[in-house]
Protein backbone atom coordinates (compact mmCIF):
# COMPACT_ATOMS: atom_id res chain seq x y z
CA UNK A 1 0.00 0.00 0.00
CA UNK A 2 2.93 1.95 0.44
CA UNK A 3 5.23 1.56 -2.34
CA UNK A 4 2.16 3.22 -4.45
CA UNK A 5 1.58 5.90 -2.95
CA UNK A 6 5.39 6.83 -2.51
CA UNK A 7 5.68 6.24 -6.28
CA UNK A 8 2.85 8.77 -7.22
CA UNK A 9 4.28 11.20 -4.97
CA UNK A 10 7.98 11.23 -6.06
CA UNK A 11 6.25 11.03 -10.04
CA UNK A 12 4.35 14.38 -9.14
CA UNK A 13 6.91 15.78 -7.47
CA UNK A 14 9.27 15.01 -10.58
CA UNK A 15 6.73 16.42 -12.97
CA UNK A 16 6.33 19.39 -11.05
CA UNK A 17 9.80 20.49 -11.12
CA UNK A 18 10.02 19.76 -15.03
CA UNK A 19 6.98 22.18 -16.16
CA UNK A 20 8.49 24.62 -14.32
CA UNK A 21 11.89 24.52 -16.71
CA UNK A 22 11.60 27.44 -19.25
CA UNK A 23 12.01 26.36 -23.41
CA UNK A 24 15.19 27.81 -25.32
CA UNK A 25 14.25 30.87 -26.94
CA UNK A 26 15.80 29.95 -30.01
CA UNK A 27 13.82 26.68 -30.55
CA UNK A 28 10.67 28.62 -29.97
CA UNK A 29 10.73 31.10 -32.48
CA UNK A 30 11.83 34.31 -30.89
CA UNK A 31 14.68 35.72 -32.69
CA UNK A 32 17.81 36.88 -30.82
CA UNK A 33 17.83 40.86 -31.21
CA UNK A 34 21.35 41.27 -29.94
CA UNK A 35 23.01 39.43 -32.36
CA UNK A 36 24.44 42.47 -34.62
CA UNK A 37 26.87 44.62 -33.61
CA UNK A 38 25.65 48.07 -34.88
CA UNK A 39 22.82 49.16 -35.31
CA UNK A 40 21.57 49.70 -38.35
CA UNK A 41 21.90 53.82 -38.64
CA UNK A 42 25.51 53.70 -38.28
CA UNK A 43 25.07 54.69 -34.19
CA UNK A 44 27.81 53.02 -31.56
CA UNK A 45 25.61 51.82 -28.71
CA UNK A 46 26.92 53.45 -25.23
CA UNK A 47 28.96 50.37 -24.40
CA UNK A 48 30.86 50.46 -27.77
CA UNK A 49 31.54 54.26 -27.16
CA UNK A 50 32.80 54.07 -23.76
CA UNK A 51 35.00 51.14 -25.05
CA UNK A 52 36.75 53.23 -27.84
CA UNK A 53 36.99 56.32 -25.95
CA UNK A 54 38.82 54.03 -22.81
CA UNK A 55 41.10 52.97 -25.52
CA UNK A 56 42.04 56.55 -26.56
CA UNK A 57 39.55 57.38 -29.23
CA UNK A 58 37.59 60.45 -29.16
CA UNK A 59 34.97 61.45 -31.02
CA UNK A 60 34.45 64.21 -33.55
CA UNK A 61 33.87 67.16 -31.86
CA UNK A 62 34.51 66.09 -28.44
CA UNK A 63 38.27 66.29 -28.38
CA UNK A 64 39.75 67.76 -25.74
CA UNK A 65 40.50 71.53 -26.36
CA UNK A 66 44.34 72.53 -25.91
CA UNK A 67 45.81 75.97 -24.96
CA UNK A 68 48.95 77.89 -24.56
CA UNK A 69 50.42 77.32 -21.80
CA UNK A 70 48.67 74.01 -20.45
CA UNK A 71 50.65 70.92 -19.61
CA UNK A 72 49.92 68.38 -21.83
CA UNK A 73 48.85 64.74 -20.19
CA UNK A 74 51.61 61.76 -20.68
CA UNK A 75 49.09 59.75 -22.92
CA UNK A 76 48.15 62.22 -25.25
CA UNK A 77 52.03 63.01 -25.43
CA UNK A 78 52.51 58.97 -25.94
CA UNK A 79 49.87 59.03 -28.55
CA UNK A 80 51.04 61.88 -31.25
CA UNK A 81 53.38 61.65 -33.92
CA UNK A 82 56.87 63.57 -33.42
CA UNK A 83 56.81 65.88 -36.45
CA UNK A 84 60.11 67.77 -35.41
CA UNK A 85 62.68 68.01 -32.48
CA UNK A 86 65.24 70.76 -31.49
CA UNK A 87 67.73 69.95 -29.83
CA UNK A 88 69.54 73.25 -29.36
CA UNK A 89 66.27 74.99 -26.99
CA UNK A 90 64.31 71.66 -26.01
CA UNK A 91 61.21 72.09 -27.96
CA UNK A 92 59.31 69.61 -30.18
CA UNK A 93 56.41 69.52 -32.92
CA UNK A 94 53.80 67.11 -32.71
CA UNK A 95 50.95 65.96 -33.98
CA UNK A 96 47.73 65.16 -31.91
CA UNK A 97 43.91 64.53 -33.67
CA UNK A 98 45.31 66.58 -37.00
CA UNK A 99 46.77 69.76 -34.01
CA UNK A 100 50.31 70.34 -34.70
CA UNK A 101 51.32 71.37 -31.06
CA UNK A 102 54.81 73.21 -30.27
CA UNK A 103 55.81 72.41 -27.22
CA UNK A 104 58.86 71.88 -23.96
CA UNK A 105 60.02 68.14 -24.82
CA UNK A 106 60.78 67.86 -20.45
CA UNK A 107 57.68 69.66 -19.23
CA UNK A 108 55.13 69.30 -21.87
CA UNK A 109 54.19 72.66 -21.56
CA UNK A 110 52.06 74.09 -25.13
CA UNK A 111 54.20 77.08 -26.85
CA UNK A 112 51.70 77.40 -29.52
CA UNK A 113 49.15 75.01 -31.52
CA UNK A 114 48.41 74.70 -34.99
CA UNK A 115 45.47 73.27 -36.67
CA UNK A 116 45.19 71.94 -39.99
């Protein structure tokens, strides 16, 4: 009399637990809206932006303004493109986001900027 009734139980309490499982979305139909990288009008989303701007991009418009007589930051001094050095009064030319800055090669102070 036992044995039955201990078998119906541990049968309901198995089906119970497997109806409340949820189905793959996938196999159901529903498509996966996440699975392209851009949107389609060109747009970064905010995760992509923050990504590229940690990694030293900026975007247009938003680059950080220099002048004349700020010190310029060591990664944005790592980052340009050493157009010309003198040697004889410690200055050098670089090239930052299309800015040609003049500047002190040991202090990084700005003499003057250039744009093109």
């Amino acid at each position: 009399m036992r044995a039955p009734i201990y078998t119906a139980l541990i049968v309901l309490a198995l089906c119970s637990i497997s109806a409340n499982a949820k189905p793959h979305k996938d196999k159901h139909g529903h498509k996966n809206h996440h699975s392209h990288k851009h949107n389609d009008n060109g747009y970064l989303s905010k995760k992509e932006a923050k990504q590229l701007i940690r990694a030293g991009w900026t975007p247009p418009g938003l680059s950080k303004s220099y002048h004349r007589g700020d010190f310029l930051e060591r990664d944005l001094y790592k980052r340009g493109r050493v157009i010309e050095r003198s040697r004889d009064n410690g200055t050098v030319s670089i090239e930052i986001d299309r800015t040609v800055i003049h500047m002190v090669h040991d202090t990084r102070e700005i003499l003057s900027i250039l744009s093109r």
